[in-house]
C-alpha atoms as a PDB file:
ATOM      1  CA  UNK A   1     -24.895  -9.347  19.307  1.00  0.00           C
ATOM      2  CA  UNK A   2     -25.325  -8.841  15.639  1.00  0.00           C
ATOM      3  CA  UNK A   3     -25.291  -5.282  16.276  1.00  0.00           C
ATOM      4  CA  UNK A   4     -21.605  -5.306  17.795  1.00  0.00           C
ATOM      5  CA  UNK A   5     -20.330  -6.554  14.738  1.00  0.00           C
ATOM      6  CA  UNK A   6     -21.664  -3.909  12.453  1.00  0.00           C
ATOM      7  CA  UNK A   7     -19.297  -1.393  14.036  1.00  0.00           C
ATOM      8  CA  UNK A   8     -16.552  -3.477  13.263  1.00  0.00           C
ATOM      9  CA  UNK A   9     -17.299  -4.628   9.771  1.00  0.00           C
ATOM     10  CA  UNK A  10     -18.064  -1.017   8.762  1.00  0.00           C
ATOM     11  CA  UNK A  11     -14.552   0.080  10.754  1.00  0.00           C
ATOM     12  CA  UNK A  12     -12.980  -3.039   8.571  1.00  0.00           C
ATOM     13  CA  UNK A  13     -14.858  -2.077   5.091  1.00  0.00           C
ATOM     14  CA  UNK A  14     -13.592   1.652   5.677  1.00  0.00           C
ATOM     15  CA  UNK A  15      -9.858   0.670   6.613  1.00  0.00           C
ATOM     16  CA  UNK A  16      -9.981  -1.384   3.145  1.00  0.00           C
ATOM     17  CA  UNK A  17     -11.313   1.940   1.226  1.00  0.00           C
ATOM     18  CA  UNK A  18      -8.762   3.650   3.145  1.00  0.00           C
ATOM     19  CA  UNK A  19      -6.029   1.848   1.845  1.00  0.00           C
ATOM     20  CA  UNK A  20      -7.333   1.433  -1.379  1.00  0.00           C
ATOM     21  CA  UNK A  21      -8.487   5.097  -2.369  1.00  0.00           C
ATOM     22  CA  UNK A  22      -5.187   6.641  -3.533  1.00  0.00           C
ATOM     23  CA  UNK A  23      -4.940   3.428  -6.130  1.00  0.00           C
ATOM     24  CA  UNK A  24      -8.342   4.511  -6.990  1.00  0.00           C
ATOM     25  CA  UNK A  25      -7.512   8.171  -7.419  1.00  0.00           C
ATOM     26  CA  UNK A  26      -3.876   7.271  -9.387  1.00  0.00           C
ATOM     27  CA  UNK A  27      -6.456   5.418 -11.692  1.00  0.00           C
ATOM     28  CA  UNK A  28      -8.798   7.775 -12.311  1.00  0.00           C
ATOM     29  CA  UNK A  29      -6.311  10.271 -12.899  1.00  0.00           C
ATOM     30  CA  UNK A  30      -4.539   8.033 -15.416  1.00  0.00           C
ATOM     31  CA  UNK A  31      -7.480   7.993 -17.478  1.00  0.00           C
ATOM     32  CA  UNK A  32      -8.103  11.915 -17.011  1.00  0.00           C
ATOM     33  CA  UNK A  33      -4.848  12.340 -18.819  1.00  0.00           C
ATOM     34  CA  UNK A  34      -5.054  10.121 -21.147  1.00  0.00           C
ATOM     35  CA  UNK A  35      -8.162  12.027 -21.946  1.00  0.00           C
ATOM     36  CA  UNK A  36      -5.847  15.284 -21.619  1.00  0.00           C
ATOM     37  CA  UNK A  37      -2.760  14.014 -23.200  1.00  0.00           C
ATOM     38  CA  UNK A  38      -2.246  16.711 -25.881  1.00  0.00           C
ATOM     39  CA  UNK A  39       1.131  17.912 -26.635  1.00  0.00           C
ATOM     40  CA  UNK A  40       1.262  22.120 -25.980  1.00  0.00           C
ATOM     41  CA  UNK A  41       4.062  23.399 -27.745  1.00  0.00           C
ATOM     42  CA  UNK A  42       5.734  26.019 -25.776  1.00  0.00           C
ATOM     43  CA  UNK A  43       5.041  26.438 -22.561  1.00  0.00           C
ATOM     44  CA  UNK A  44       6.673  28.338 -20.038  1.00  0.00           C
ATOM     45  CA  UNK A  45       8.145  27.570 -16.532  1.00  0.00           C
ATOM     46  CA  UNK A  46       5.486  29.312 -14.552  1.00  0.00           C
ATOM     47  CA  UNK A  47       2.805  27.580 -17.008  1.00  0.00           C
ATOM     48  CA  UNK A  48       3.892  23.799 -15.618  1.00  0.00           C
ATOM     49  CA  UNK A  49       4.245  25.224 -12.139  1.00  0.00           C
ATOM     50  CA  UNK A  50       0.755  26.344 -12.556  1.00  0.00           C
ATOM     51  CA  UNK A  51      -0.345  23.299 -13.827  1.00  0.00           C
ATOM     52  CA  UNK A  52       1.685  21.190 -10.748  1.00  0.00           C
ATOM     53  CA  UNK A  53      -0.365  23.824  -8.149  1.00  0.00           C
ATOM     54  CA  UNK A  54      -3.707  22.558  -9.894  1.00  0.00           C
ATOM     55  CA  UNK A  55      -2.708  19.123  -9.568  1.00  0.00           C
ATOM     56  CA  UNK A  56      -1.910  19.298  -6.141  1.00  0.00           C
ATOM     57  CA  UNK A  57      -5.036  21.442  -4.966  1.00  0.00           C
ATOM     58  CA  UNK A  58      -7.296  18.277  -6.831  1.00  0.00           C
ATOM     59  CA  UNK A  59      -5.699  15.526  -4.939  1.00  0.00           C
ATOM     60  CA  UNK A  60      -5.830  17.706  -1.614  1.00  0.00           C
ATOM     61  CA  UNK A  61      -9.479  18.675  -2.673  1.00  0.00           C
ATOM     62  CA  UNK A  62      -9.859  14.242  -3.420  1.00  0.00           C
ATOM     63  CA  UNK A  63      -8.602  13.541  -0.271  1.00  0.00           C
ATOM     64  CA  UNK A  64     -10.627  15.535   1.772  1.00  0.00           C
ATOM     65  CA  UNK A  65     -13.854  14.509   0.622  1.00  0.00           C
ATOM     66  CA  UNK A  66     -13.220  11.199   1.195  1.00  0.00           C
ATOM     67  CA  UNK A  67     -12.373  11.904   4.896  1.00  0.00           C
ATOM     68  CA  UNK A  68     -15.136  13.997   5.137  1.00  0.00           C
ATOM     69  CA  UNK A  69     -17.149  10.691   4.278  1.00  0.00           C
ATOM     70  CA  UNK A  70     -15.520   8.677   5.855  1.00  0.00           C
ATOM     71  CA  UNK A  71     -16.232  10.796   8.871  1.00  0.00           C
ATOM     72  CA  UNK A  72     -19.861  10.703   8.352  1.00  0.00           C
ATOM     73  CA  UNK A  73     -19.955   7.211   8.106  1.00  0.00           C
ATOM     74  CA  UNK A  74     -18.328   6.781  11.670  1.00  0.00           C
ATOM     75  CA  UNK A  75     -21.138   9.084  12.966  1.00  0.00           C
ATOM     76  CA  UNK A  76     -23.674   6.437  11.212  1.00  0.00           C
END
Protein backbone atom coordinates (compact mmCIF):
# COMPACT_ATOMS: atom_id res chain seq x y z
CA UNK A 1 0.00 0.00 0.00
CA UNK A 2 2.73 2.41 0.80
CA UNK A 3 3.97 1.88 -2.56
CA UNK A 4 0.65 3.25 -4.30
CA UNK A 5 1.10 6.39 -2.74
CA UNK A 6 4.57 7.12 -3.93
CA UNK A 7 3.24 7.49 -7.47
CA UNK A 8 0.96 9.96 -6.37
CA UNK A 9 3.03 12.06 -4.04
CA UNK A 10 5.80 12.21 -6.67
CA UNK A 11 2.83 13.08 -9.48
CA UNK A 12 1.69 15.82 -6.63
CA UNK A 13 5.46 17.11 -5.77
CA UNK A 14 6.01 17.44 -9.70
CA UNK A 15 2.57 19.29 -10.44
CA UNK A 16 3.79 21.81 -7.54
CA UNK A 17 7.35 22.26 -9.44
CA UNK A 18 5.33 22.52 -12.44
CA UNK A 19 3.51 25.36 -11.42
CA UNK A 20 6.11 26.88 -9.63
CA UNK A 21 9.16 26.75 -12.17
CA UNK A 22 8.44 29.80 -14.37
CA UNK A 23 8.36 31.96 -10.83
CA UNK A 24 11.59 30.28 -10.33
CA UNK A 25 13.00 31.07 -13.74
CA UNK A 26 11.42 35.00 -13.65
CA UNK A 27 13.63 35.00 -10.40
CA UNK A 28 16.61 33.83 -11.47
CA UNK A 29 16.51 35.88 -14.39
CA UNK A 30 15.85 38.99 -12.29
CA UNK A 31 18.98 38.53 -10.60
CA UNK A 32 20.92 37.68 -13.99
CA UNK A 33 20.10 41.20 -14.99
CA UNK A 34 20.61 42.83 -12.25
CA UNK A 35 23.99 41.28 -12.60
CA UNK A 36 23.80 42.53 -16.40
CA UNK A 37 22.17 45.81 -15.91
CA UNK A 38 24.71 48.07 -17.68
CA UNK A 39 23.53 50.88 -19.72
CA UNK A 40 25.00 50.39 -23.69
CA UNK A 41 24.84 53.55 -25.29
CA UNK A 42 23.78 53.17 -28.79
CA UNK A 43 22.48 50.32 -29.88
CA UNK A 44 20.78 49.51 -32.89
CA UNK A 45 17.35 47.93 -33.78
CA UNK A 46 18.68 44.64 -34.97
CA UNK A 47 21.10 44.68 -31.75
CA UNK A 48 17.81 44.47 -29.20
CA UNK A 49 16.13 42.11 -31.62
CA UNK A 50 19.17 40.04 -31.25
CA UNK A 51 19.24 40.30 -27.78
CA UNK A 52 15.08 39.44 -27.55
CA UNK A 53 16.06 36.08 -29.93
CA UNK A 54 18.70 35.15 -27.10
CA UNK A 55 16.26 35.66 -24.51
CA UNK A 56 13.75 33.66 -25.97
CA UNK A 57 16.06 30.64 -27.11
CA UNK A 58 17.19 30.56 -22.95
CA UNK A 59 13.74 30.30 -21.64
CA UNK A 60 12.82 27.71 -24.51
CA UNK A 61 16.27 26.01 -23.76
CA UNK A 62 14.92 26.40 -19.47
CA UNK A 63 11.88 24.94 -20.24
CA UNK A 64 12.88 22.02 -21.89
CA UNK A 65 15.19 20.72 -19.50
CA UNK A 66 12.90 20.80 -16.96
CA UNK A 67 10.44 18.62 -18.99
CA UNK A 68 13.05 16.53 -19.93
CA UNK A 69 13.35 15.88 -16.03
CA UNK A 70 10.40 15.86 -15.30
CA UNK A 71 10.02 13.11 -17.82
CA UNK A 72 12.65 11.05 -16.29
CA UNK A 73 11.24 11.24 -13.09
CA UNK A 74 7.83 9.71 -14.35
CA UNK A 75 9.93 6.81 -15.78
CA UNK A 76 11.41 6.46 -12.01
Amino acid sequence: MMDDKIPDTLKKCLDILDENVEILANIEAALEDEKEDEFVPDLKLHDLYDMTEDVAEASKLKRAEFNYVRRQSENF
